[in-house]
N, C-alpha and C. Protein backbone atom coordinates (compact mmCIF):
# COMPACT_ATOMS: atom_id res chain seq x y z
N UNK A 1 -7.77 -21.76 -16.35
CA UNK A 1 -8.75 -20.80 -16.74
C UNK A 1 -8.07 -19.45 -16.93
N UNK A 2 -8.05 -18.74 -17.97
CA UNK A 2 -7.69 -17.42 -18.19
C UNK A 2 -8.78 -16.37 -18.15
N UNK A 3 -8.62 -15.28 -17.81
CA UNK A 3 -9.76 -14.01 -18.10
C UNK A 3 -8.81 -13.02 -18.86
N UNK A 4 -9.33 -12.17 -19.70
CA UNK A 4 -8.98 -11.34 -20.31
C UNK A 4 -10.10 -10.00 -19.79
N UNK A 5 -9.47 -8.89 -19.63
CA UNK A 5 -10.29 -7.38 -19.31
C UNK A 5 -9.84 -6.98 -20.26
N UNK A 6 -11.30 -6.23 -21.18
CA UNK A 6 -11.52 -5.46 -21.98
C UNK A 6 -12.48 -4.24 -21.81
N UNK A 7 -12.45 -3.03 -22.84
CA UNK A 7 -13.49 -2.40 -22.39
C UNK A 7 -12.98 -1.28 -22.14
N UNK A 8 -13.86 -0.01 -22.27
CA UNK A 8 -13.04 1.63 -22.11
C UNK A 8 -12.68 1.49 -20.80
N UNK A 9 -13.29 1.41 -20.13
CA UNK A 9 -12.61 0.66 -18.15
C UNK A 9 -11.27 0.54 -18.37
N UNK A 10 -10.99 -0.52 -18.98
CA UNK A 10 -9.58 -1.03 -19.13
C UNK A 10 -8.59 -0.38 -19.71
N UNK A 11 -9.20 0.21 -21.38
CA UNK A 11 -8.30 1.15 -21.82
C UNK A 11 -8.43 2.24 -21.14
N UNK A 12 -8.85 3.07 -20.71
CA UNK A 12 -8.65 4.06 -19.98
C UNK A 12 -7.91 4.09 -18.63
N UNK A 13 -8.32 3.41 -18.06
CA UNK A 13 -6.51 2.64 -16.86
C UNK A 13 -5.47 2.88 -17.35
N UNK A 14 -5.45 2.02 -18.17
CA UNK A 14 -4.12 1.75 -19.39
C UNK A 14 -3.65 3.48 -19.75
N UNK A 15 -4.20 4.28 -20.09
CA UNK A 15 -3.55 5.50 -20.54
C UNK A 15 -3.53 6.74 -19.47
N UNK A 16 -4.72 6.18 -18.33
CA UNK A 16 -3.71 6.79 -17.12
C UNK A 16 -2.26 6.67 -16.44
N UNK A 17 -2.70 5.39 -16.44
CA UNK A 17 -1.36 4.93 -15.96
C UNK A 17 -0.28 5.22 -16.51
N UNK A 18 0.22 5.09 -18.17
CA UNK A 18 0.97 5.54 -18.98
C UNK A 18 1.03 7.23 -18.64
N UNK A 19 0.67 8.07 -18.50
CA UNK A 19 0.42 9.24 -17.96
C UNK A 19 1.31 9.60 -16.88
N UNK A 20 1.25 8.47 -15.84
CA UNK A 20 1.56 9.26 -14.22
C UNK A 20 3.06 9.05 -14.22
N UNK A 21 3.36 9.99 -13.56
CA UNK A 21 4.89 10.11 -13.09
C UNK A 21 5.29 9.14 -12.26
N UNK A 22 6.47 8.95 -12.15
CA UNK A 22 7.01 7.93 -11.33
C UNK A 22 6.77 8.44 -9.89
N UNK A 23 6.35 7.09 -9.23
CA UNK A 23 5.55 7.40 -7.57
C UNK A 23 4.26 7.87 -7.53
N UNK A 24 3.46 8.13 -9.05
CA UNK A 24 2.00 9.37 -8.54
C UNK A 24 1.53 8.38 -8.99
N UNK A 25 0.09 8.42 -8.35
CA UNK A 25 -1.50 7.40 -9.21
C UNK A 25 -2.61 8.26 -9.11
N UNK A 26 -2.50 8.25 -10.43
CA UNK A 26 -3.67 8.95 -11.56
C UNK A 26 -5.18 8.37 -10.93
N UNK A 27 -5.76 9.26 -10.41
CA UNK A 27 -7.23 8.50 -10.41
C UNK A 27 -8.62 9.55 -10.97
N UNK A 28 -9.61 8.89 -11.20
CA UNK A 28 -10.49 9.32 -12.08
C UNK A 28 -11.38 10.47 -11.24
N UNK A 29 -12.12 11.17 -12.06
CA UNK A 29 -13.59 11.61 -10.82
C UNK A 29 -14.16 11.14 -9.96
N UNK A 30 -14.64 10.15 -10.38
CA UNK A 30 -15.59 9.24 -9.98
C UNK A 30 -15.30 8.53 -8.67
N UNK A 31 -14.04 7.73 -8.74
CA UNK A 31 -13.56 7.49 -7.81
C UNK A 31 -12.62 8.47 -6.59
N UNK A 32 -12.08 9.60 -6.84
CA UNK A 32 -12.00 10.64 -6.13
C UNK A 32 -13.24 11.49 -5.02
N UNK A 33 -14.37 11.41 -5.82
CA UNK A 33 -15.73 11.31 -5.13
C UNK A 33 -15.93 10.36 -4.04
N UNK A 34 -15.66 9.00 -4.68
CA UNK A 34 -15.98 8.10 -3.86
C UNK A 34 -15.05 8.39 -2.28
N UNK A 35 -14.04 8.50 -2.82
CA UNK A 35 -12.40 8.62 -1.58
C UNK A 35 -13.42 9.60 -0.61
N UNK A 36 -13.59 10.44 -1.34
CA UNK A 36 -13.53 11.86 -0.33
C UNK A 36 -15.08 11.52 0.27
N UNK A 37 -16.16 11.03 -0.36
CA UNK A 37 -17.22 10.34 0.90
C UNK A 37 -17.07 9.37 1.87
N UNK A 38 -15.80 8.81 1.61
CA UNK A 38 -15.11 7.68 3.08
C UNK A 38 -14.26 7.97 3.46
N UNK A 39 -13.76 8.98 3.07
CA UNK A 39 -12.19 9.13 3.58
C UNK A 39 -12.64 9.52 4.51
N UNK A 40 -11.74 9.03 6.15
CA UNK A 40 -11.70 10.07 7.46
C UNK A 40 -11.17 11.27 6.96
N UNK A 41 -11.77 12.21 8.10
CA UNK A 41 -11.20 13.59 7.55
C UNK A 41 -11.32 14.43 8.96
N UNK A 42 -10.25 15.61 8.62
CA UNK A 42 -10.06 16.58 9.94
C UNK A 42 -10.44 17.92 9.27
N UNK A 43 -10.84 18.77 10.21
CA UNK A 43 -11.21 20.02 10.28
C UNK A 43 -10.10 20.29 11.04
N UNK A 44 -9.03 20.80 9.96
CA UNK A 44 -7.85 22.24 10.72
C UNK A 44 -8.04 23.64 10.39
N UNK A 45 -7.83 23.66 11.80
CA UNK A 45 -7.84 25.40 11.56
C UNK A 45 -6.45 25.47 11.59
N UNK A 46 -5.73 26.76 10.42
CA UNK A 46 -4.60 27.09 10.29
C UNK A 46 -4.15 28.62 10.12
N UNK A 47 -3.00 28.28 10.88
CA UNK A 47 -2.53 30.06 11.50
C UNK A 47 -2.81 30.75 9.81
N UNK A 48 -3.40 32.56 9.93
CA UNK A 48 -3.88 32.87 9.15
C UNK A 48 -4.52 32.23 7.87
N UNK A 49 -5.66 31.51 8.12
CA UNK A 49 -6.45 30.73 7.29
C UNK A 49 -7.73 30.62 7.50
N UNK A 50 -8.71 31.52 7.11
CA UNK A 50 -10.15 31.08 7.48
C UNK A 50 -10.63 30.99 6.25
N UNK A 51 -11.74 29.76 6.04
CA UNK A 51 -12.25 29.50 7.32
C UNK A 51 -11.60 28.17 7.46
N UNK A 52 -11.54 27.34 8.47
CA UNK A 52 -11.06 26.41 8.68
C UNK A 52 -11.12 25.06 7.70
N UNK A 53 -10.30 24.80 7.40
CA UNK A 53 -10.28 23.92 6.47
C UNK A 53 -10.12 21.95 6.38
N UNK A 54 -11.07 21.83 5.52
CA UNK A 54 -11.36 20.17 5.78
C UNK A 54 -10.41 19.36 4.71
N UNK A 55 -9.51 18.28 5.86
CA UNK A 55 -8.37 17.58 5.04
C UNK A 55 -9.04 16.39 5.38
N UNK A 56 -8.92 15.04 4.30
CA UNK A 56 -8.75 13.88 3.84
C UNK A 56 -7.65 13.05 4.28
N UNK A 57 -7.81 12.21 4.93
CA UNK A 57 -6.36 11.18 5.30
C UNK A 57 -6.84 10.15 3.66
N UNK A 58 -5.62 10.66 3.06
CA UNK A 58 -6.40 8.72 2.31
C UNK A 58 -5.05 8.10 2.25
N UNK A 59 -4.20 8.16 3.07
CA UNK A 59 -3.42 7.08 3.14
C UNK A 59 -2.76 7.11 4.72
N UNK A 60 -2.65 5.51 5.24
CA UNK A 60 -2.10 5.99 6.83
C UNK A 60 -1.19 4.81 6.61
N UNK A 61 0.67 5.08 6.44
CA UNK A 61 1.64 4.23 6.54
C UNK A 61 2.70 4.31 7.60
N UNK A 62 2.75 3.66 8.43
CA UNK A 62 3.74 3.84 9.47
C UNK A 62 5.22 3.19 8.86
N UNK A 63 5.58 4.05 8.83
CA UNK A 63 7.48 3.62 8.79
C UNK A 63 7.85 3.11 7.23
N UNK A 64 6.60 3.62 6.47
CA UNK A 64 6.74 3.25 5.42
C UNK A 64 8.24 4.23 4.44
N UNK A 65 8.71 3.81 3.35
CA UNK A 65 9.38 4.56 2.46
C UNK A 65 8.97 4.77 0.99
N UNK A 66 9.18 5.43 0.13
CA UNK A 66 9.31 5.58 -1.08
C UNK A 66 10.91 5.15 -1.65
N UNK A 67 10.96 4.19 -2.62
CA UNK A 67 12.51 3.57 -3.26
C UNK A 67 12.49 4.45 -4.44
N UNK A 68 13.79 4.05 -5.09
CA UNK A 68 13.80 5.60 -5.83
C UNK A 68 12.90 4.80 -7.23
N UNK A 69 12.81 3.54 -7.08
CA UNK A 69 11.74 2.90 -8.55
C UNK A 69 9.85 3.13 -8.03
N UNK A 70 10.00 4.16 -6.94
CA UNK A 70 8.23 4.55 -7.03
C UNK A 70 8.02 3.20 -6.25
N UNK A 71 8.37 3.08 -5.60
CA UNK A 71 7.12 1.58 -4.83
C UNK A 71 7.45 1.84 -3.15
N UNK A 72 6.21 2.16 -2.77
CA UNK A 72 6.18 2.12 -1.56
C UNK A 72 6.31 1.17 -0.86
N UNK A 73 7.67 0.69 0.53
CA UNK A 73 7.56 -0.17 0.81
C UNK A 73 7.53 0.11 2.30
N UNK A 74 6.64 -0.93 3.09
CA UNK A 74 6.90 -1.34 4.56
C UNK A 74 7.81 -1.61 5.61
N UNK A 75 8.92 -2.32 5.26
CA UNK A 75 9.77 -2.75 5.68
C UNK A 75 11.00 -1.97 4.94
N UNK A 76 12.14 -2.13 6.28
CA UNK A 76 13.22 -1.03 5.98
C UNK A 76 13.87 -1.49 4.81
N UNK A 77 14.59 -0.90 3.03
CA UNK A 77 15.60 -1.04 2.89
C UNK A 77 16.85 -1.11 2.76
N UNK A 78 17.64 -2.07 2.04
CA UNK A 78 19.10 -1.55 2.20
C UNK A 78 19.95 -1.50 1.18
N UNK A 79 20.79 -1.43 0.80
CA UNK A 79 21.31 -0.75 -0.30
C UNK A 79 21.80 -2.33 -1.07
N UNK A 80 21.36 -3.38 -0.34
CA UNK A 80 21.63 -4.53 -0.97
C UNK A 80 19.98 -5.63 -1.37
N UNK A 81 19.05 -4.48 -1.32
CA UNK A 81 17.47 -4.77 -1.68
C UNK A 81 17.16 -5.55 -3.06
N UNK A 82 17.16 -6.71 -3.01
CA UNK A 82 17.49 -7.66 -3.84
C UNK A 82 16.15 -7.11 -5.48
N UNK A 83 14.94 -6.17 -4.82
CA UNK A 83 14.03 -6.06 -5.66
C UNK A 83 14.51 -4.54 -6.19
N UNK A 84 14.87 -3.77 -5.29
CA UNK A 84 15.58 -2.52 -6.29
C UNK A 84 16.85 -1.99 -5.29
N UNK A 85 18.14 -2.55 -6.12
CA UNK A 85 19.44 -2.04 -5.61
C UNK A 85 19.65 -0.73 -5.86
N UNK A 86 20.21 -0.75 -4.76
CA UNK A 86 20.63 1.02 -4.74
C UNK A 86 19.48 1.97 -4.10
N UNK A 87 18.45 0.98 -3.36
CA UNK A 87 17.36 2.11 -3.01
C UNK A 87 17.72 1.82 -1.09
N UNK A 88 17.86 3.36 -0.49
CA UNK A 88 18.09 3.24 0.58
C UNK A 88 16.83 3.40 1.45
């Protein structure tokens, strides 16, 4: 069974994505809205800064890295990383 996605949905992905820099993801209004009504979030207060200001966690990675091909990975690599060499 195959599916095919079509549809401004789809093309419009498509030319975000083409868009974003290596390591960044492009996301829409809509869904930025959505983030920031679930995202946990903190109220910091910061030295000379009022009024106190409300931050968004939307990502929580422990021990994670960035390789230099943009892909966040979990586990440590090494300079012999069979999916991107040369990323430490």
């Amino acid at each position: 069974m195959d599916f095919t996605a079509l549809g401004d949905t789809v093309n419009v992905a498509a030319r975000m994505q083409e868009r974003a820099a290596a390591g960044e993801l492009l996301i829409a209004r809509g869904v930025a809205d959505e983030i920031v009504a679930r995202a946990p979030r903190h109220t910091l207060i910061l030295k000379r800064h009022e009024p106190p200001m409300e931050a968004f966690v939307l990502a929580q990675v422990s021990g994670a890295i960035l390789c230099p091909r943009g892909t966040l990975h979990t586990t440590k690599l090494t300079s012999n990383c069979s999916k991107h060499p040369g990323a430490r």
